[in-house]
Protein backbone atom coordinates (compact mmCIF):
# COMPACT_ATOMS: atom_id res chain seq x y z
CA UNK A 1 -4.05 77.34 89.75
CA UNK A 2 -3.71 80.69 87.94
CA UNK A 3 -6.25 79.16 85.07
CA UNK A 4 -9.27 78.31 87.79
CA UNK A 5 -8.44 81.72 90.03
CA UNK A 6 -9.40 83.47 86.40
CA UNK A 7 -12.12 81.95 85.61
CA UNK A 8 -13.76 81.97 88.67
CA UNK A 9 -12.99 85.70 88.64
CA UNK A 10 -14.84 85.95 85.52
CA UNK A 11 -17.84 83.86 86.11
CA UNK A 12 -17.92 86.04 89.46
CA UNK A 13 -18.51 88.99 86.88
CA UNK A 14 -19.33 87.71 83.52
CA UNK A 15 -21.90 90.43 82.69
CA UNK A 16 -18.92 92.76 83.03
CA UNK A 17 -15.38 92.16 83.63
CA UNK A 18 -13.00 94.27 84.94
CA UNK A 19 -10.38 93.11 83.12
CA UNK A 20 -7.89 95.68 84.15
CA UNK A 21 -8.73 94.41 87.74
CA UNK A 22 -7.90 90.64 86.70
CA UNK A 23 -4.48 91.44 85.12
CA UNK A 24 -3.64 93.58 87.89
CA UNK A 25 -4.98 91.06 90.82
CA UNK A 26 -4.41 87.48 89.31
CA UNK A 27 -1.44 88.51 87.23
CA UNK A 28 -0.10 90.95 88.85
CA UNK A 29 0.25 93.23 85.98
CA UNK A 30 -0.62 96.64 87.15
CA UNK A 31 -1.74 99.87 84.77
CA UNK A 32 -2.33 98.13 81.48
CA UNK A 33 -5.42 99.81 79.39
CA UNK A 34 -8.55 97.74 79.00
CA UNK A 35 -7.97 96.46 75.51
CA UNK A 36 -4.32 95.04 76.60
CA UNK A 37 -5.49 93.73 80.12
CA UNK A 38 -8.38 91.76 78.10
CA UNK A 39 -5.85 90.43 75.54
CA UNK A 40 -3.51 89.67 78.23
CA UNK A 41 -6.29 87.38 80.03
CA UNK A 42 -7.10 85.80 76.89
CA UNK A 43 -3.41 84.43 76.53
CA UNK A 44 -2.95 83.42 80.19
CA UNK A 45 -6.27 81.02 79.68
CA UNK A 46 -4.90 80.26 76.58
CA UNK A 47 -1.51 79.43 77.90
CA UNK A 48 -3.13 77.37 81.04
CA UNK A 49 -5.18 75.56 78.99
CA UNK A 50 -2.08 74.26 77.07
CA UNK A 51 0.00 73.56 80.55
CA UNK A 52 -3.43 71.58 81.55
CA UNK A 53 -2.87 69.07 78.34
CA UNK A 54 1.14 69.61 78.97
CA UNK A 55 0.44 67.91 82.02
CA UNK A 56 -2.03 65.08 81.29
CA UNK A 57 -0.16 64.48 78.89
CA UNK A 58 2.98 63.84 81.10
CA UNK A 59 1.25 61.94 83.76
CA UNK A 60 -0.19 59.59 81.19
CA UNK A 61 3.53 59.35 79.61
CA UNK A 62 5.36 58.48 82.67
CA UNK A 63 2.85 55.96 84.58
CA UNK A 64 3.67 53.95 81.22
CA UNK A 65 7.48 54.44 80.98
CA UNK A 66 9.56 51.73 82.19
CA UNK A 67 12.44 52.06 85.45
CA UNK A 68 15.00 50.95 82.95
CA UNK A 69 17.58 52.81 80.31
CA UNK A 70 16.66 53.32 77.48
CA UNK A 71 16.75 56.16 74.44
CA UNK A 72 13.00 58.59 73.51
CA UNK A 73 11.45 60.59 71.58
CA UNK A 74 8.64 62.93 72.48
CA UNK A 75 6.25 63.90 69.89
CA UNK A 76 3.34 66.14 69.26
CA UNK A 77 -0.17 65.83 68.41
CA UNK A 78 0.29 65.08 64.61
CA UNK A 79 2.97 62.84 65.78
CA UNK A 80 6.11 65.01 64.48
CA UNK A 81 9.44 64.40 66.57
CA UNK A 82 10.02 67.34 69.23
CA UNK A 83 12.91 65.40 71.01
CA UNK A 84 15.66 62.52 71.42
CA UNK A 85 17.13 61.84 74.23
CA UNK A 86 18.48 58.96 76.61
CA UNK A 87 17.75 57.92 79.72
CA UNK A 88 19.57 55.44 82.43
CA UNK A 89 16.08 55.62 83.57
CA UNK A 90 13.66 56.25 81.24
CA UNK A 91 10.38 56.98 84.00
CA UNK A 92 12.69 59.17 86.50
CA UNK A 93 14.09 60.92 83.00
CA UNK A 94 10.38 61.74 81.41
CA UNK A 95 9.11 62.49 84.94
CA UNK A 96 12.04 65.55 85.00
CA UNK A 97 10.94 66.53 81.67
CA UNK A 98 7.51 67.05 83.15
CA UNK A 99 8.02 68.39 86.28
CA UNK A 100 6.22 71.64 87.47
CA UNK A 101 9.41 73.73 87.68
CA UNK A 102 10.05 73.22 83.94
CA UNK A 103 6.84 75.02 82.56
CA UNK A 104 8.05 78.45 83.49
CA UNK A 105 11.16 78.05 81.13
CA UNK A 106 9.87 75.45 78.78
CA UNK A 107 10.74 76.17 74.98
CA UNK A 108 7.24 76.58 73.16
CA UNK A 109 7.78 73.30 71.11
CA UNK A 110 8.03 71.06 74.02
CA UNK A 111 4.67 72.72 75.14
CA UNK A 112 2.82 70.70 72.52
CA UNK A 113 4.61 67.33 73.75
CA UNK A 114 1.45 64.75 73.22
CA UNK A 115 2.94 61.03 73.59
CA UNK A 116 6.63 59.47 73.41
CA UNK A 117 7.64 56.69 72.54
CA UNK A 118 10.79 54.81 73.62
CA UNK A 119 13.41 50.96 73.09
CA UNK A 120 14.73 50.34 76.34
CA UNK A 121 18.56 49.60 75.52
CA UNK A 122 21.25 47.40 77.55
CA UNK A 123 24.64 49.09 77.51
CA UNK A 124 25.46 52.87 77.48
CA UNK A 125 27.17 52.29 73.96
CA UNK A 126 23.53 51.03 72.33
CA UNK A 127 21.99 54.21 74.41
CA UNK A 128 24.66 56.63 71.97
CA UNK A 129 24.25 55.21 68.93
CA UNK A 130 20.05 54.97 68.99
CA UNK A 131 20.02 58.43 70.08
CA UNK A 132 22.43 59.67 67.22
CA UNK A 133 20.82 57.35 65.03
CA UNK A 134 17.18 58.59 65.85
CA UNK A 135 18.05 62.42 65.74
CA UNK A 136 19.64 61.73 62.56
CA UNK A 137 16.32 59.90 60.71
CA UNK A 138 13.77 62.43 62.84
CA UNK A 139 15.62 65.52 63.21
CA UNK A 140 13.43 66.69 65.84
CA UNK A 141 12.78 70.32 66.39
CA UNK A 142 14.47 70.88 69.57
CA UNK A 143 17.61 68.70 69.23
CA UNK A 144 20.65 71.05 68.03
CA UNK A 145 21.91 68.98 64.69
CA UNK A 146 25.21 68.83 64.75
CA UNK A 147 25.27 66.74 61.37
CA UNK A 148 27.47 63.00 61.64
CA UNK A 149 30.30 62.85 65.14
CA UNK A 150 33.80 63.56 63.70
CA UNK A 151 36.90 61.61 65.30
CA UNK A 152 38.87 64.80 64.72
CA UNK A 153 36.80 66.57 67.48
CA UNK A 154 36.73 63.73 70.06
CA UNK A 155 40.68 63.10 70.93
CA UNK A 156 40.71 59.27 70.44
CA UNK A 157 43.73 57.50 69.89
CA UNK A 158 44.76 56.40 66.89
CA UNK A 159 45.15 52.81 67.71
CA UNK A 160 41.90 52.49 68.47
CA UNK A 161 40.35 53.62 64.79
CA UNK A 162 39.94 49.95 63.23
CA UNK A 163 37.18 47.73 62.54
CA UNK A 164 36.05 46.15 65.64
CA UNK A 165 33.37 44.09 66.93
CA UNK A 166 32.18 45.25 70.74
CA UNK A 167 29.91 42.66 72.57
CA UNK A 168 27.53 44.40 75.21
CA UNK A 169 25.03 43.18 77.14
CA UNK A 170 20.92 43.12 75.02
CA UNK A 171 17.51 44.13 77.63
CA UNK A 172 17.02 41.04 76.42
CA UNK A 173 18.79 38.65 78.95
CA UNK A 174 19.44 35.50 76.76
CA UNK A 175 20.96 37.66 73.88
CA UNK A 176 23.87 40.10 73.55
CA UNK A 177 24.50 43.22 71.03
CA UNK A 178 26.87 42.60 68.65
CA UNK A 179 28.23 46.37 67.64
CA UNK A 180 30.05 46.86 64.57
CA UNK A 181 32.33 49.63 63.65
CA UNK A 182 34.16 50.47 60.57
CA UNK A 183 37.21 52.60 59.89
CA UNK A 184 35.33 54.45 57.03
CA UNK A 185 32.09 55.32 59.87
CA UNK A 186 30.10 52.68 58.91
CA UNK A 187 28.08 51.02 61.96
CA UNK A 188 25.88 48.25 62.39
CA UNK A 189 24.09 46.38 65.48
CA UNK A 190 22.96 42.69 65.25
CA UNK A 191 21.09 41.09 68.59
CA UNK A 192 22.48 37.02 69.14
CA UNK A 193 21.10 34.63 71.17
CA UNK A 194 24.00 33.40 73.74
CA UNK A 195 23.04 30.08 73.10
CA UNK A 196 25.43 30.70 69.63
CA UNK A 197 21.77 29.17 67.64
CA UNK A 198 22.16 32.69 65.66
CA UNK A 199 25.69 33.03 65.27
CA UNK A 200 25.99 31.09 61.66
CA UNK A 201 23.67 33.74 59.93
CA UNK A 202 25.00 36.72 62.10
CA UNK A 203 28.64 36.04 61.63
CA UNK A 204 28.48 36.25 57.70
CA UNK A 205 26.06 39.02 58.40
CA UNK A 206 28.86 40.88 60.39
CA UNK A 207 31.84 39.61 57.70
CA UNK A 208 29.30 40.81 54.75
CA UNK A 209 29.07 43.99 57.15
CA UNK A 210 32.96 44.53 56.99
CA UNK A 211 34.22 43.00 53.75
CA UNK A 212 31.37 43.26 50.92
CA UNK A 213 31.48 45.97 48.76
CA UNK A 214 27.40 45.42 48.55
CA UNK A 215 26.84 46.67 51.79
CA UNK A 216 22.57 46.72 51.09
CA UNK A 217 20.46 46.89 53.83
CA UNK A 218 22.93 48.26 56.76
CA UNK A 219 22.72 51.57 58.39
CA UNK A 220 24.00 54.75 55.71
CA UNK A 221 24.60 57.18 58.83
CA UNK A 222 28.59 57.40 59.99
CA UNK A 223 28.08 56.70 63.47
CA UNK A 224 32.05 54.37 64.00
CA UNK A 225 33.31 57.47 65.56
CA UNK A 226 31.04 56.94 68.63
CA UNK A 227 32.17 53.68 69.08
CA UNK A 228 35.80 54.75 68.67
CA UNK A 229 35.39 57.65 71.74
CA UNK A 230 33.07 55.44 73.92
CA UNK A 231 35.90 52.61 73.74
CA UNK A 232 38.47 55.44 74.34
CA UNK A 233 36.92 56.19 77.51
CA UNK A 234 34.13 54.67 79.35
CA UNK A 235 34.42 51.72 77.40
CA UNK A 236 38.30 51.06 77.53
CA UNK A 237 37.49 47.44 79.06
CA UNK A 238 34.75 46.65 76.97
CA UNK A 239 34.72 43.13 75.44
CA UNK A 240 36.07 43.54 71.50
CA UNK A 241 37.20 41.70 68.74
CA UNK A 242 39.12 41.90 65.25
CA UNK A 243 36.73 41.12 62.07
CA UNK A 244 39.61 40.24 60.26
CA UNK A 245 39.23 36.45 60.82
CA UNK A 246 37.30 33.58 58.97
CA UNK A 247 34.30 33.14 59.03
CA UNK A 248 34.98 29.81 61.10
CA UNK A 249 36.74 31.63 63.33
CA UNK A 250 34.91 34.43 64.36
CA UNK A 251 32.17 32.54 64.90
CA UNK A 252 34.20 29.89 67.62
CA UNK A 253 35.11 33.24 69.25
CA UNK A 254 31.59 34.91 69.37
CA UNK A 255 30.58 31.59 71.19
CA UNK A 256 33.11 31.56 73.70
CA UNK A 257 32.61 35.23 74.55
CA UNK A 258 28.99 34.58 74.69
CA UNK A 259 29.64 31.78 77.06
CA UNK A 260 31.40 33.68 79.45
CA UNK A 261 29.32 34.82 82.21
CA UNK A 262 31.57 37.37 83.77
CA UNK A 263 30.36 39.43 80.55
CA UNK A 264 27.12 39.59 81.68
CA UNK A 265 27.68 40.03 85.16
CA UNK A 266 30.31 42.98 85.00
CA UNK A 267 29.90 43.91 82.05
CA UNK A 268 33.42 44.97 81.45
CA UNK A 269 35.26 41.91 80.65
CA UNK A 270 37.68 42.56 77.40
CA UNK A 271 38.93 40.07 74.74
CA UNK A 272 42.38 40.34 73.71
């Protein structure tokens, strides 16, 4: 390492360094005057000493990360968000972030990376809106804010921009993710039990969610238009369903979707 070839250099000759010598030798910066070549040691030790903690810290970071998708957010040492992202595997994902190669490039805030901290998710759609959601709330330093997703810029037909309920599989295995999206970019996520023991409170949740003009205590961001491009693409066969129902029911057709394994198995299966 460039760190212990310098300081063995200079413990070789503490009582007086040739620091012109070191620059040109360890960094292989050649002709620089003393006061330079000394200031230019200083910051490689300096800059070593940081890649030293850079990597601690990632080894520490992805022994705990989980094999499994998911969305993160690495933060510094006073805890302030550097970065969102998602992952369809959250260890092999960190581990890149970490890897050797990347120091030489790295942007000086993800230098100070300290801990993350991550919700494993269990559909691609959950893994988009979390992430949005997250850089919107944090608005970590690296992450380029592009302020809320606009259907104008994302081609999606216009028979698909309605209120909708998608089902997608939860990381929890008895439960699914109940994903609703409004016409006006309102979103909101509610995780039911497949046994249907949760779908009395969560369907007037969902119908409060669509119809109430007191909308108190769901998500402010405008998020819908994710939903709307996902289901335009990637999620064309996604299980979905029209709000516009009674309360009665919705809730009988929650319970037979929820009932029907080839949801969970696939993971494509669509309601019509």
């Amino acid at each position: 390492m460039l760190r212990d070839k310098l300081l063995a250099r200079l413990k070789d000759t503490r009582d007086a360094p040739n620091y012109q010598r070191l620059a040109a030798e360890v960094l292989g910066i050649r002709g620089a005057p003393p006061d330079l070549a000394r200031r230019l040691v200083a910051q490689a030790l300096v800059i070593e000493d940081r890649r030293e903690v850079w990597r601690r810290a990632g080894r520490r970071i992805c022994a705990d990360a989980p094999p499994a998708p998911g969305v993160y957010t690495l933060r510094d040492p006073d805890g302030h968000a550097l970065y969102v992202g998602k992952a369809v595997n959250l260890r092999r994902r960190l581990r890149a972030h970490f890897a050797e190669r990347r120091w030489r490039a790295i942007k000086p805030e993800l230098s100070r990376v300290a801990d993350a901290e991550w919700i494993e998710v269990g559909s691609e759609l959950e893994a988009l809106l979390r992430e949005a959601d997250l850089i919107d709330v944090l608005q970590p330093l690296v992450n380029v804010q592009t302020g809320p997703p606009e259907l104008s810029t994302r081609g999606v037909p216009r028979a698909l921009v309605r209120d909708v309920i998608v089902v997608v599989p939860s990381v929890e295995q008895d439960s699914a993710e109940l994903v609703g999206a409004r016409v006006d970019g309102g979103w909101f996520i509610q995780r039911t039990r497949r046994s249907g023991a949760d779908l009395p409170v969560h369907t007037n949740r969902l119908l409060r969610f669509f119809r109430s003009p007191l909308r108190r205590g769901f998500n402010e961001s405008r998020l819908a238009p994710i939903v709307f491009s996902w289901l335009a693409g990637r999620g064309a066969r996604a299980t979905r369903l029209d709000p516009d129902a009674s309360a009665r029911g919705l809730r009988s057709r929650l319970a037979a979707v929820l009932r029907d394994e080839q949801l969970f198995v696939e993971r494509v299966e669509q309601l019509r």
